[in-house]
C-alpha atoms as a PDB file:
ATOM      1  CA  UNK A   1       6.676 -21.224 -10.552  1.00  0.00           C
ATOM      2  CA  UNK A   2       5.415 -18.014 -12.454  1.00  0.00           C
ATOM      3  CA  UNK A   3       1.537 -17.776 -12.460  1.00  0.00           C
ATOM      4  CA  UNK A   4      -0.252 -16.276 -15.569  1.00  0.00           C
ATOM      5  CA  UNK A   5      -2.623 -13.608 -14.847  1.00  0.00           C
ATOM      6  CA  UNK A   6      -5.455 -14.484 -16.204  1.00  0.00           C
ATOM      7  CA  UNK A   7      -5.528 -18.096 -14.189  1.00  0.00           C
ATOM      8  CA  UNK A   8      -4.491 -16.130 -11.390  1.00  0.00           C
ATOM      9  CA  UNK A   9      -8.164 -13.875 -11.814  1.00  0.00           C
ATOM     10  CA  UNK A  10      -9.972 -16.844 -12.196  1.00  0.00           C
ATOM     11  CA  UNK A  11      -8.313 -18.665  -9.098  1.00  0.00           C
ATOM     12  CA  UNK A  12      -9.485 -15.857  -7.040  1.00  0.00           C
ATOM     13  CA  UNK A  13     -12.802 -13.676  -7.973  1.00  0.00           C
ATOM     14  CA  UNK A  14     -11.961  -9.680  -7.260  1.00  0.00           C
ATOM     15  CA  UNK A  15     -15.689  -9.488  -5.961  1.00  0.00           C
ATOM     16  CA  UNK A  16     -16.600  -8.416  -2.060  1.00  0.00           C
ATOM     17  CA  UNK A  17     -19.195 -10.247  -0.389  1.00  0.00           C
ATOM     18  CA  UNK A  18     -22.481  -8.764   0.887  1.00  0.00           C
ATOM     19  CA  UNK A  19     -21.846  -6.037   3.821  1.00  0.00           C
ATOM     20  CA  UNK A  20     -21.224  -7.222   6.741  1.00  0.00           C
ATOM     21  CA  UNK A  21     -24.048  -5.568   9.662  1.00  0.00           C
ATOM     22  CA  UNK A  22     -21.653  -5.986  12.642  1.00  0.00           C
ATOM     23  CA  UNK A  23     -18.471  -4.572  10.489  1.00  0.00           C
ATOM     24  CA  UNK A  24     -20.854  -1.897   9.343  1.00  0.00           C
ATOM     25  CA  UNK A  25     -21.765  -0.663  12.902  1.00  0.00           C
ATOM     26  CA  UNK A  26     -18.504  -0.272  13.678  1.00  0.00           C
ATOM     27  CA  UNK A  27     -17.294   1.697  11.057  1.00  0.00           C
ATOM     28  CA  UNK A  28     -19.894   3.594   9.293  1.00  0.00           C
ATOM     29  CA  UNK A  29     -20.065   5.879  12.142  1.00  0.00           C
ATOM     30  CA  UNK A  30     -16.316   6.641  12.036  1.00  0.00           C
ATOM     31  CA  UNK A  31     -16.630   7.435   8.349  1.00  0.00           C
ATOM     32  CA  UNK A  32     -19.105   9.427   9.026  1.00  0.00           C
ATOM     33  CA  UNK A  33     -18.145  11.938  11.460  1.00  0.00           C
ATOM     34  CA  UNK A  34     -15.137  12.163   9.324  1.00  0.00           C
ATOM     35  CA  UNK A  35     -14.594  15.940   8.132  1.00  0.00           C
ATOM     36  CA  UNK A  36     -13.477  14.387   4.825  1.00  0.00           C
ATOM     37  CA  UNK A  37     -13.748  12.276   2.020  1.00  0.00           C
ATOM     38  CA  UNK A  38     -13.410   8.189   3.438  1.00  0.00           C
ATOM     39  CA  UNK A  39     -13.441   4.778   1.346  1.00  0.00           C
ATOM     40  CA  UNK A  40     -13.467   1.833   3.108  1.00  0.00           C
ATOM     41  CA  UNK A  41     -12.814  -2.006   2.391  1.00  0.00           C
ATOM     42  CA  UNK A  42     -12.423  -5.293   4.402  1.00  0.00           C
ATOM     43  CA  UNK A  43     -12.238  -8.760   3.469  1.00  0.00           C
ATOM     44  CA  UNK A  44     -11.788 -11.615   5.404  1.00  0.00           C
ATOM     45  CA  UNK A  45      -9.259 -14.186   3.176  1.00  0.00           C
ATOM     46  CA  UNK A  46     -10.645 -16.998   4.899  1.00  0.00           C
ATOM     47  CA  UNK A  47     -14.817 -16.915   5.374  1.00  0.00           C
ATOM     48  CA  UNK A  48     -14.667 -13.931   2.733  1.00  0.00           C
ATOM     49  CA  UNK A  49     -16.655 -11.829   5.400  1.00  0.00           C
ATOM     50  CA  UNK A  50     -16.522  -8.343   3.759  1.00  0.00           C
ATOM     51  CA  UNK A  51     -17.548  -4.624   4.180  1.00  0.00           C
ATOM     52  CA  UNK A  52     -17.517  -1.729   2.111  1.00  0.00           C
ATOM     53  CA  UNK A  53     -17.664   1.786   1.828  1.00  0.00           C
ATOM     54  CA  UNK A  54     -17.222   3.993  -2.102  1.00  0.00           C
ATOM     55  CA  UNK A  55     -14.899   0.662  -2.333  1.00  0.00           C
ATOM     56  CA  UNK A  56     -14.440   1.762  -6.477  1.00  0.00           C
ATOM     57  CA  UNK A  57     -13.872   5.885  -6.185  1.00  0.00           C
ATOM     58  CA  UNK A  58     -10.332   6.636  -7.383  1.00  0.00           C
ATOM     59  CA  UNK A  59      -8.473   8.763  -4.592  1.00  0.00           C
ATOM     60  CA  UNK A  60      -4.932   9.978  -3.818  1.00  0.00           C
ATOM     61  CA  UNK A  61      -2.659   7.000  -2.654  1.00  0.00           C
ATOM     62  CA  UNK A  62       0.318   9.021  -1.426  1.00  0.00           C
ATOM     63  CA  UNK A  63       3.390   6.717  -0.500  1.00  0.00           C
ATOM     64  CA  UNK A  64       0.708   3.677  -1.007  1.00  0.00           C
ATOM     65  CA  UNK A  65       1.583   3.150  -4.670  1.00  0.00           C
ATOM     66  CA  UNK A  66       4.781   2.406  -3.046  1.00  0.00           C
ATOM     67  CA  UNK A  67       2.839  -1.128  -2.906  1.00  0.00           C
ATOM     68  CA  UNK A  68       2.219  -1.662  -6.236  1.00  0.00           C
ATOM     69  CA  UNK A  69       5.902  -0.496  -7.266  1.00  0.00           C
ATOM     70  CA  UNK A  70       7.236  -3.124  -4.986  1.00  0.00           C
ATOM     71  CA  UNK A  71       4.859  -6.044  -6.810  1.00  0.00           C
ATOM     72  CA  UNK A  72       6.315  -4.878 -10.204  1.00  0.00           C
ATOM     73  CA  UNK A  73       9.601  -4.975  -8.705  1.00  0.00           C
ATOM     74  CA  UNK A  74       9.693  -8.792  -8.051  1.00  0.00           C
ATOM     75  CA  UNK A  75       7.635  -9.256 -11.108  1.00  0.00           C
ATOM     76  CA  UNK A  76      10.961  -7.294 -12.965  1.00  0.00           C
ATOM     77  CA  UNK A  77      13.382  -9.590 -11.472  1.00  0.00           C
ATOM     78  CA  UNK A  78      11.487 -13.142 -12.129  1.00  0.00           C
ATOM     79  CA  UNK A  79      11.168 -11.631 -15.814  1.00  0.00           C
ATOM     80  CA  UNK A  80      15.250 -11.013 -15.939  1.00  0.00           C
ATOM     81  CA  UNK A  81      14.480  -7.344 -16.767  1.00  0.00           C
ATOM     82  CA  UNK A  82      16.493  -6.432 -12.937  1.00  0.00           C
ATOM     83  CA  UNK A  83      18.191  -7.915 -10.150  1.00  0.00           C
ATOM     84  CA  UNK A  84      17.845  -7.739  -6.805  1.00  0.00           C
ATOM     85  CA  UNK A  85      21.628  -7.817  -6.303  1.00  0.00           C
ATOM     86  CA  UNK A  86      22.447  -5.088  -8.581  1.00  0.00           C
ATOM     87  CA  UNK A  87      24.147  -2.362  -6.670  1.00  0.00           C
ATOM     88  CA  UNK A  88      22.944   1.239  -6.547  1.00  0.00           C
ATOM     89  CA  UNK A  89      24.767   4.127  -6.144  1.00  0.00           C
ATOM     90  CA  UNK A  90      23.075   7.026  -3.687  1.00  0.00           C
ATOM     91  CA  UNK A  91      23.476  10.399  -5.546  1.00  0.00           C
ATOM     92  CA  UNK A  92      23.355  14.025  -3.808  1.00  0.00           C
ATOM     93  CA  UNK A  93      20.873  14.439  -7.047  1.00  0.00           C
ATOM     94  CA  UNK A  94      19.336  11.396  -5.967  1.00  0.00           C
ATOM     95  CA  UNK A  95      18.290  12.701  -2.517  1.00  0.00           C
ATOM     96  CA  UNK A  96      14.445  13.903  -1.708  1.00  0.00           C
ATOM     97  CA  UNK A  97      12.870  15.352   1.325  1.00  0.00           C
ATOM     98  CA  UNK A  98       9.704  13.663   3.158  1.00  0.00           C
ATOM     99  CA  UNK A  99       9.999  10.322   4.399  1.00  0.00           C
ATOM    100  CA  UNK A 100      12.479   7.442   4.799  1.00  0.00           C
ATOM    101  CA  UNK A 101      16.469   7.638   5.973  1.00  0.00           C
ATOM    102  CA  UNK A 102      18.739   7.632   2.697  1.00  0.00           C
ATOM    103  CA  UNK A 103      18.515  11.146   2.515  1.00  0.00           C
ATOM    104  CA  UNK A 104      19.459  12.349   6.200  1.00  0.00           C
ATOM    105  CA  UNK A 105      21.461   9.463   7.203  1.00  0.00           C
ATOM    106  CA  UNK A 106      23.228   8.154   4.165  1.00  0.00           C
ATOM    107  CA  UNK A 107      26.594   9.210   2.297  1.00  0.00           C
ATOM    108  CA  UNK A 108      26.720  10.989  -1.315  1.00  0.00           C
ATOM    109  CA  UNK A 109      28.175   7.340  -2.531  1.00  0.00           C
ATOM    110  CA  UNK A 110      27.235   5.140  -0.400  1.00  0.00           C
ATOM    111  CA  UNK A 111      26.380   2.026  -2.410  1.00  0.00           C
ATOM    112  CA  UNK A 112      23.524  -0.684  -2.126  1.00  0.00           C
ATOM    113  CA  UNK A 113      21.712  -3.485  -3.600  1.00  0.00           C
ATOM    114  CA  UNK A 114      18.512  -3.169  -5.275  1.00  0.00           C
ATOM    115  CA  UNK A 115      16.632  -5.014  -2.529  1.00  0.00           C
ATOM    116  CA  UNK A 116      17.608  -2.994   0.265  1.00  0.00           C
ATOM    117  CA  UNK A 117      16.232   0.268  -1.915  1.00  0.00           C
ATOM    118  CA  UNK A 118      13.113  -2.068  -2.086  1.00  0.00           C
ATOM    119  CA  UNK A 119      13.096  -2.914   1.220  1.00  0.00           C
ATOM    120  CA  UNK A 120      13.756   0.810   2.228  1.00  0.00           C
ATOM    121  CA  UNK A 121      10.972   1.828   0.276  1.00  0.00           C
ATOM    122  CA  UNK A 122       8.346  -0.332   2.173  1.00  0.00           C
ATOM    123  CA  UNK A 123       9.649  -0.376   5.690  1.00  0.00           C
ATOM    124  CA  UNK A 124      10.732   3.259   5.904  1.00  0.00           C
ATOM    125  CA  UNK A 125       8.443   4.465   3.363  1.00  0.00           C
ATOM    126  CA  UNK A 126      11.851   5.769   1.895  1.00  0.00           C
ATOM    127  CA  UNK A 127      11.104   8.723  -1.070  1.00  0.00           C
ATOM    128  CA  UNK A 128      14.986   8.373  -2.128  1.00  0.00           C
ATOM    129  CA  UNK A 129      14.883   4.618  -2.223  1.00  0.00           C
ATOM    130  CA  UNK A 130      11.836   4.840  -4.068  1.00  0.00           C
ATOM    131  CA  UNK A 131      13.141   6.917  -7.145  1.00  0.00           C
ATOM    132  CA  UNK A 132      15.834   4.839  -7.022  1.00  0.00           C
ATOM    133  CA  UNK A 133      13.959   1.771  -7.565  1.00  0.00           C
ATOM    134  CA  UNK A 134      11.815   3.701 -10.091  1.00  0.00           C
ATOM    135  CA  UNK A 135      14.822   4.377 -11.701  1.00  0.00           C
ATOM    136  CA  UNK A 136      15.584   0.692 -12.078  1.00  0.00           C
ATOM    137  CA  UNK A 137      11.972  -0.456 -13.335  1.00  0.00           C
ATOM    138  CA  UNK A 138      10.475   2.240 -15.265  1.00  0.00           C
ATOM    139  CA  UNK A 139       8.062   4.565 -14.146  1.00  0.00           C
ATOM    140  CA  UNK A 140       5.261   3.477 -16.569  1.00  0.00           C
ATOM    141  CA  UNK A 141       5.975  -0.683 -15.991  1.00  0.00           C
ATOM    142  CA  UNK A 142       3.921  -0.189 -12.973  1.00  0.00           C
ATOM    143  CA  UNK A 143       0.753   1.043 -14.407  1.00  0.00           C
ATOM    144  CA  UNK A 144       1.064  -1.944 -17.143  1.00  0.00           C
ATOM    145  CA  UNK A 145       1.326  -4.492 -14.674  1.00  0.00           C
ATOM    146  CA  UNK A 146      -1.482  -3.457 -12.514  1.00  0.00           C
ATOM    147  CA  UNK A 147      -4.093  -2.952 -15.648  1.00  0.00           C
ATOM    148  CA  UNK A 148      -2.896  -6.343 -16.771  1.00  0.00           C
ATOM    149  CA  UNK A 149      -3.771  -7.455 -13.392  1.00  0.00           C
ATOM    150  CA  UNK A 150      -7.462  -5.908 -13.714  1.00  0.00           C
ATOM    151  CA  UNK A 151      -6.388  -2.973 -11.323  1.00  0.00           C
ATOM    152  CA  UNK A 152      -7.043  -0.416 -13.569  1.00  0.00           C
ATOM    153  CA  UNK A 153      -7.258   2.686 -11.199  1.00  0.00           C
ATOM    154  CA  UNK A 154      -4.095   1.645  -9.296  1.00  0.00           C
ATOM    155  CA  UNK A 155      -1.216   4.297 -11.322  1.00  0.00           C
ATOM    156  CA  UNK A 156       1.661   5.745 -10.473  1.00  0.00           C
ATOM    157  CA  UNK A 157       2.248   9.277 -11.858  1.00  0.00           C
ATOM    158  CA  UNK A 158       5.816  10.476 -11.798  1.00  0.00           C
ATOM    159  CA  UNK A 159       9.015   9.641  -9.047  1.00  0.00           C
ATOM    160  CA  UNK A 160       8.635  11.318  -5.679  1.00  0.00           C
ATOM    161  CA  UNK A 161       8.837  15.022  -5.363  1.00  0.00           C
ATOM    162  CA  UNK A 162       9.839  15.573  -9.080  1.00  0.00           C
ATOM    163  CA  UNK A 163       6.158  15.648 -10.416  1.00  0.00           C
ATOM    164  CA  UNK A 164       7.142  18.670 -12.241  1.00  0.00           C
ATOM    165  CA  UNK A 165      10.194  16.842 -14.415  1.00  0.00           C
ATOM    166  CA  UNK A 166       9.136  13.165 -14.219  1.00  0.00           C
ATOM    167  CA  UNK A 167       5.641  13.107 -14.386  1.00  0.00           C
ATOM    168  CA  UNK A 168       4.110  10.152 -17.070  1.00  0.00           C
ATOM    169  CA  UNK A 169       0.658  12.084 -16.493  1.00  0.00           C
ATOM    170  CA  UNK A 170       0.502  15.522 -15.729  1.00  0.00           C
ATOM    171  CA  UNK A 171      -3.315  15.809 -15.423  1.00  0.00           C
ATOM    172  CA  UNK A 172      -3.131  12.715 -12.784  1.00  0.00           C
ATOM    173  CA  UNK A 173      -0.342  14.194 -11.099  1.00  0.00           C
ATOM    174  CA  UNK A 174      -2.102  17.883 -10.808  1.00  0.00           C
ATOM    175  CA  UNK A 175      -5.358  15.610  -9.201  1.00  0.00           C
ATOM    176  CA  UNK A 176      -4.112  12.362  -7.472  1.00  0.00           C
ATOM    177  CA  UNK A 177      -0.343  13.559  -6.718  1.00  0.00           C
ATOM    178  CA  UNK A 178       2.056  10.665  -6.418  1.00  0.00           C
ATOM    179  CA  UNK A 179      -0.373   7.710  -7.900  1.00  0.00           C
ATOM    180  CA  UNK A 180      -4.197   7.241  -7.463  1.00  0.00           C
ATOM    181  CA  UNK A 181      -5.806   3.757  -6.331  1.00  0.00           C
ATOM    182  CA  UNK A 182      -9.596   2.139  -4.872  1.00  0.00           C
ATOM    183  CA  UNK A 183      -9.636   0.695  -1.767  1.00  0.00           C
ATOM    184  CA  UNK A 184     -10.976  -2.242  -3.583  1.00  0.00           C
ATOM    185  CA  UNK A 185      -8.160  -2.225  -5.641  1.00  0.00           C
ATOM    186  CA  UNK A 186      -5.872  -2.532  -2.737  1.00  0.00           C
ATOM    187  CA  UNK A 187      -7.452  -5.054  -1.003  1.00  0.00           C
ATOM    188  CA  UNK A 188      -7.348  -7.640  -4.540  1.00  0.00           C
ATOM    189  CA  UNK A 189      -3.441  -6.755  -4.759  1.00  0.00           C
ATOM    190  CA  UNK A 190      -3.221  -7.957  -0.905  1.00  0.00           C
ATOM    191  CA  UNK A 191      -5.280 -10.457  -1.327  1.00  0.00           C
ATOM    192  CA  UNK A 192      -3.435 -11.807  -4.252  1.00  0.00           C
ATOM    193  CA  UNK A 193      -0.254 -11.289  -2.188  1.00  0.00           C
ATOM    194  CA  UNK A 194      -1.443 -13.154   1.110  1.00  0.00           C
ATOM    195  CA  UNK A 195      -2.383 -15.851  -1.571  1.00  0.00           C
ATOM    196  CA  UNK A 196       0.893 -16.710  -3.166  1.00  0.00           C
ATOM    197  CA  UNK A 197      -0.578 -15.536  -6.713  1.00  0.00           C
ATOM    198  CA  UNK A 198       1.794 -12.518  -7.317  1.00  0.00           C
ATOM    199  CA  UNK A 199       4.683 -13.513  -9.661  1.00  0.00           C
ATOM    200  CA  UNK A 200       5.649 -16.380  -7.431  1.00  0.00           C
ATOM    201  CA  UNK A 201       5.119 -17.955  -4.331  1.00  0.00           C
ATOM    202  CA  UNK A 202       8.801 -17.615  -3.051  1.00  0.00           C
ATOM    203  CA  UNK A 203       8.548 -13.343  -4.023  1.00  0.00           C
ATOM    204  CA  UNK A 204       5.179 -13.177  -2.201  1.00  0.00           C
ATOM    205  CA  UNK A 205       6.798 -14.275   1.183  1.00  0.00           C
ATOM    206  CA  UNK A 206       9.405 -11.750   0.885  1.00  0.00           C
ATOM    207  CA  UNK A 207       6.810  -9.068   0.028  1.00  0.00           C
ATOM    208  CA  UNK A 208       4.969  -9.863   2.996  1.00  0.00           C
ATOM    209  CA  UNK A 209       8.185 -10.020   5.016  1.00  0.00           C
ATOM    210  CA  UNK A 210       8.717  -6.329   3.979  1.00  0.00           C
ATOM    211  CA  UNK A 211       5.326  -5.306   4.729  1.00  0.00           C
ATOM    212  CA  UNK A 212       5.305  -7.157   7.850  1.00  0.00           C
ATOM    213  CA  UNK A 213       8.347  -4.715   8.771  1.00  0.00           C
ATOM    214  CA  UNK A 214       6.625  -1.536   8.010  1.00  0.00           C
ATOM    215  CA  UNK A 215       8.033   0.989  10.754  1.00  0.00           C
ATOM    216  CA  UNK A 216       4.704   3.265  10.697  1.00  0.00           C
ATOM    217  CA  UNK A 217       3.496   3.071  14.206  1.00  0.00           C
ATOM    218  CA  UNK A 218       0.761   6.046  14.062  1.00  0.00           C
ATOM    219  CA  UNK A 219      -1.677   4.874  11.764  1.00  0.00           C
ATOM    220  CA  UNK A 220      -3.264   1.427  11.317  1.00  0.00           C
ATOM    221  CA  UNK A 221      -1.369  -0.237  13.996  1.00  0.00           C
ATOM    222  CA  UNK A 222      -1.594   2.112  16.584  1.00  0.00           C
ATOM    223  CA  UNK A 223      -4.188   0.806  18.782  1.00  0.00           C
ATOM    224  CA  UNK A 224      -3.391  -3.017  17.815  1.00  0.00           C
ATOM    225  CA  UNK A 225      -1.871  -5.350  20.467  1.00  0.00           C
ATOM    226  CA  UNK A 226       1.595  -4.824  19.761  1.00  0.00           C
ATOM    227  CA  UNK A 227       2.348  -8.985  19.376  1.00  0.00           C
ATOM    228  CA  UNK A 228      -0.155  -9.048  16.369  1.00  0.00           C
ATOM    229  CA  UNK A 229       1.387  -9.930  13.345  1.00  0.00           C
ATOM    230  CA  UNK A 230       0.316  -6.906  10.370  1.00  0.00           C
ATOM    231  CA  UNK A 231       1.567  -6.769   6.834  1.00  0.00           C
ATOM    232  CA  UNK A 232       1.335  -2.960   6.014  1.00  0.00           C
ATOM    233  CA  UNK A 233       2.173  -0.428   3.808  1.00  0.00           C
ATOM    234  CA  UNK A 234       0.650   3.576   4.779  1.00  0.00           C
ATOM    235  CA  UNK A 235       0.813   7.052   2.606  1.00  0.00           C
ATOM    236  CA  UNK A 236       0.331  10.577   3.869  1.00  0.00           C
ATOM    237  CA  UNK A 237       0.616  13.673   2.306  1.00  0.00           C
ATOM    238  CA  UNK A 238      -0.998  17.188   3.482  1.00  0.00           C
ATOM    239  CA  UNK A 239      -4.547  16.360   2.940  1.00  0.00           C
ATOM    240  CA  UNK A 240      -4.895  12.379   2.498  1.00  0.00           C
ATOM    241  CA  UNK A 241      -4.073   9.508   4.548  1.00  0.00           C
ATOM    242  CA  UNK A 242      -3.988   5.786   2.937  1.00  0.00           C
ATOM    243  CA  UNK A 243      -3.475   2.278   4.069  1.00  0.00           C
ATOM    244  CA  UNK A 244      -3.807  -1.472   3.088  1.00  0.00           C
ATOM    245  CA  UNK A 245      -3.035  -4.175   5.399  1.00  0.00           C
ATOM    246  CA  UNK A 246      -3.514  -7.596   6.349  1.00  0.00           C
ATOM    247  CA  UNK A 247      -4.129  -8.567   9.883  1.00  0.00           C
ATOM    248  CA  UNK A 248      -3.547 -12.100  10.840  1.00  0.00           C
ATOM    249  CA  UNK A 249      -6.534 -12.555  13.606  1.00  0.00           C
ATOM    250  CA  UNK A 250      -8.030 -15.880  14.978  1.00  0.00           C
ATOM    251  CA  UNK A 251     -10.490 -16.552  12.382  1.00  0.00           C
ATOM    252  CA  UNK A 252      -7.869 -15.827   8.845  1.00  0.00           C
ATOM    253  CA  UNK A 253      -6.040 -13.201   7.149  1.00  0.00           C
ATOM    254  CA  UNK A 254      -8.674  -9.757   6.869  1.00  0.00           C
ATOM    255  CA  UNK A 255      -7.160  -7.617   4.050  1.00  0.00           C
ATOM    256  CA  UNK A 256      -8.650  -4.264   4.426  1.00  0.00           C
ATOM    257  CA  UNK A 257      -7.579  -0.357   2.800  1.00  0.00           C
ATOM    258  CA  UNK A 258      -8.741   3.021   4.130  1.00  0.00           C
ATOM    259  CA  UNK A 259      -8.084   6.021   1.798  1.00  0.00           C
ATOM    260  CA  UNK A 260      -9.033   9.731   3.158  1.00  0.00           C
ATOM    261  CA  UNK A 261      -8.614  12.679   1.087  1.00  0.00           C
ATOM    262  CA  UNK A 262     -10.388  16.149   1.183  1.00  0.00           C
ATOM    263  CA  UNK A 263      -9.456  16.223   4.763  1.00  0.00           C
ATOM    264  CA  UNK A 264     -10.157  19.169   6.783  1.00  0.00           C
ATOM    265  CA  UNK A 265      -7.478  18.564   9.052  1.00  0.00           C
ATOM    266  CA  UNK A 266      -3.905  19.066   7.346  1.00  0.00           C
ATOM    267  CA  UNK A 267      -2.024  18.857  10.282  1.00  0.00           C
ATOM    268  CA  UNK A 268       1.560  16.866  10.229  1.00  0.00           C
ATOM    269  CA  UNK A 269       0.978  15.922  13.732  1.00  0.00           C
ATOM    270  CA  UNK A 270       0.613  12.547  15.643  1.00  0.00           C
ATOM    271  CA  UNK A 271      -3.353  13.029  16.401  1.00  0.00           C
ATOM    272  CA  UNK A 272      -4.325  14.323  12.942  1.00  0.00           C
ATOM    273  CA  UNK A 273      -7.882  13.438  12.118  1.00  0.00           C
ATOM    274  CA  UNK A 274      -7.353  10.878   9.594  1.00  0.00           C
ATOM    275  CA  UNK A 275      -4.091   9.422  11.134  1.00  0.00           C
ATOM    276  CA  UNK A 276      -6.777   8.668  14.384  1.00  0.00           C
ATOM    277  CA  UNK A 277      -9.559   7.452  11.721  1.00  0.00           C
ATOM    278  CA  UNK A 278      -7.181   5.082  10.390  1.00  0.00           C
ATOM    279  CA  UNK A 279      -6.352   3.504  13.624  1.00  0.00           C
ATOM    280  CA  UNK A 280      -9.392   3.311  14.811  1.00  0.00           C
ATOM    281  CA  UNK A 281     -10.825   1.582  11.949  1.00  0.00           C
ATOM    282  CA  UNK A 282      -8.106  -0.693  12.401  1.00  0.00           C
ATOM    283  CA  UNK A 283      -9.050  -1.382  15.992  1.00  0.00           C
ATOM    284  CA  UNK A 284     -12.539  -2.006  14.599  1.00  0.00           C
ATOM    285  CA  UNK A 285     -11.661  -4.426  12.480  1.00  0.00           C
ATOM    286  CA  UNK A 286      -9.426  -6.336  14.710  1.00  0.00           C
ATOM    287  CA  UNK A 287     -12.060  -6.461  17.735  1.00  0.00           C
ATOM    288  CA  UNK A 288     -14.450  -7.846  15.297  1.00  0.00           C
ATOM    289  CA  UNK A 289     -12.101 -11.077  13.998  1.00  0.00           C
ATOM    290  CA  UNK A 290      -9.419 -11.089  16.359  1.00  0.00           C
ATOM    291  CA  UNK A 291     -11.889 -11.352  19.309  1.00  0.00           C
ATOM    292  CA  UNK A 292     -14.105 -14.771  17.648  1.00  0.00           C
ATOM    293  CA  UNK A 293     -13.261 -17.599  19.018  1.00  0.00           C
ATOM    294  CA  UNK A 294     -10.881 -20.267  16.910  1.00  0.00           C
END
């Protein structure tokens, strides 16, 4: 059953509850001592328990958007427009550097459906798989679907590393890079997701089941117990850091996104400021709801 967007905004109200002062004491000092620019949001799906921090400034999503490009995906195939069986052929042309595996693993050739690209894309955070998809759904379909959706910030600018000959927006590419996004933004798309209210019930599980996969181990999960279930999806690029996630603790799904950007510490390495800030808001979050009793 398809959902139409405007019942699906009125089933569920984009609006955070008041701060709350035990969430706040956790992170706020975290933020702070940050040597760069931090926005911060966490909602509880179930109580609707909620803290924020610049939860509506635009910033750099990096491989984030990757996200949004999945949800207009699924939202492609229940409208006809693509299939998720449709096989895709893997191009030298085709091939990226950064993250993911098509490009140092797989075959000028080889040949795929559509939902492994889209499945590559999320868990691998896969640059070639990405374009590919892109390919497939239009660069600009994403941008539609999220303003129609009343996620007006969340854009994608251009296909992986070829800003220069695909970008859609050159004056968002030269500030965001890849795409831009709130952390508030994030957080509605998840919580839409966790909800069932994204294009269908049935694609919503196997979103989650993607993001549930999510290979990143550095970031938001890091200092998690490693039997908690976490639906994920990370970016990183030289001087921002970006995640959205849902955490499955005792007392309901918490949705929460942490963008960085402006970060003094550029470093590709596994103990990079932000990377660390990430996980330890993460860890925050989880002691706070994971920890309360059923």
């Amino acid at each position: 059953m398809r959902f139409a967007i405007l019942a699906v905004l009125s089933l569920f109200p984009l609006t955070a509850h008041a701060a709350d002062k035990d969430l706040e004491a956790r992170i706020a000092p975290l933020t702070k001592a940050h040597n760069g620019r931090v926005a911060v949001v966490v909602k509880n799906l179930k109580t609707g328990e909620a803290y924020s921090l610049n939860p509506d400034e635009v910033m750099p999503t990096a491989s984030l958007i990757k996200l949004p490009v999945m949800v207009e995906t699924y939202w492609q195939v229940a409208d006809g427009k693509v299939k998720l069986e449709t096989t895709l052929t893997l191009k030298k042309d085709d091939k990226v550097p950064g993250s993911g595996i098509l490009t140092q693993h797989f075959s000028d050739g080889a040949t795929f459906p559509l939902r492994d690209a889209v499945r590559l894309m999320i868990v691998y955070s896969d640059n070639t798989a990405t374009n590919l998809v892109l390919d497939q759904i239009g660069i600009p379909s994403t941008n539609v679907r999220m303003e129609k959706l009343g996620l007006k910030s969340t854009k994608i600018n251009a296909k992986v590393f070829k800003g220069s000959t695909t970008s859609i927006d050159p004056e968002g590419t030269k500030k965001y890079g890849l795409g831009s996004t709130t952390a508030m933004e994030m957080v509605q798309l998840l919580e839409l997701i966790d909800a069932g209210k994204v294009v269908s019930p049935e694609s919503c599980k196997e979103m989650l089941k993607h993001l549930k996969a999510c290979d990143d181990k550095n970031t938001i999960a890091r200092f998690l117990p490693s039997g908690m279930e976490l639906a994920f999806k990370t970016g990183a690029v030289s001087d921002a850091r970006t995640s959205a996630a849902i955490a499955y603790t005792k007392t309901g799904p918490v949705a929460f996104s942490i963008l960085t950007t402006g970060n003094e510490d550029k470093r590709w390495v596994r103990d990079n400021a932000a990377e660390v800030l990430l996980a330890n808001v993460a860890k925050e979050v989880y002691e706070h709801f994971g920890q309360k009793k059923e």
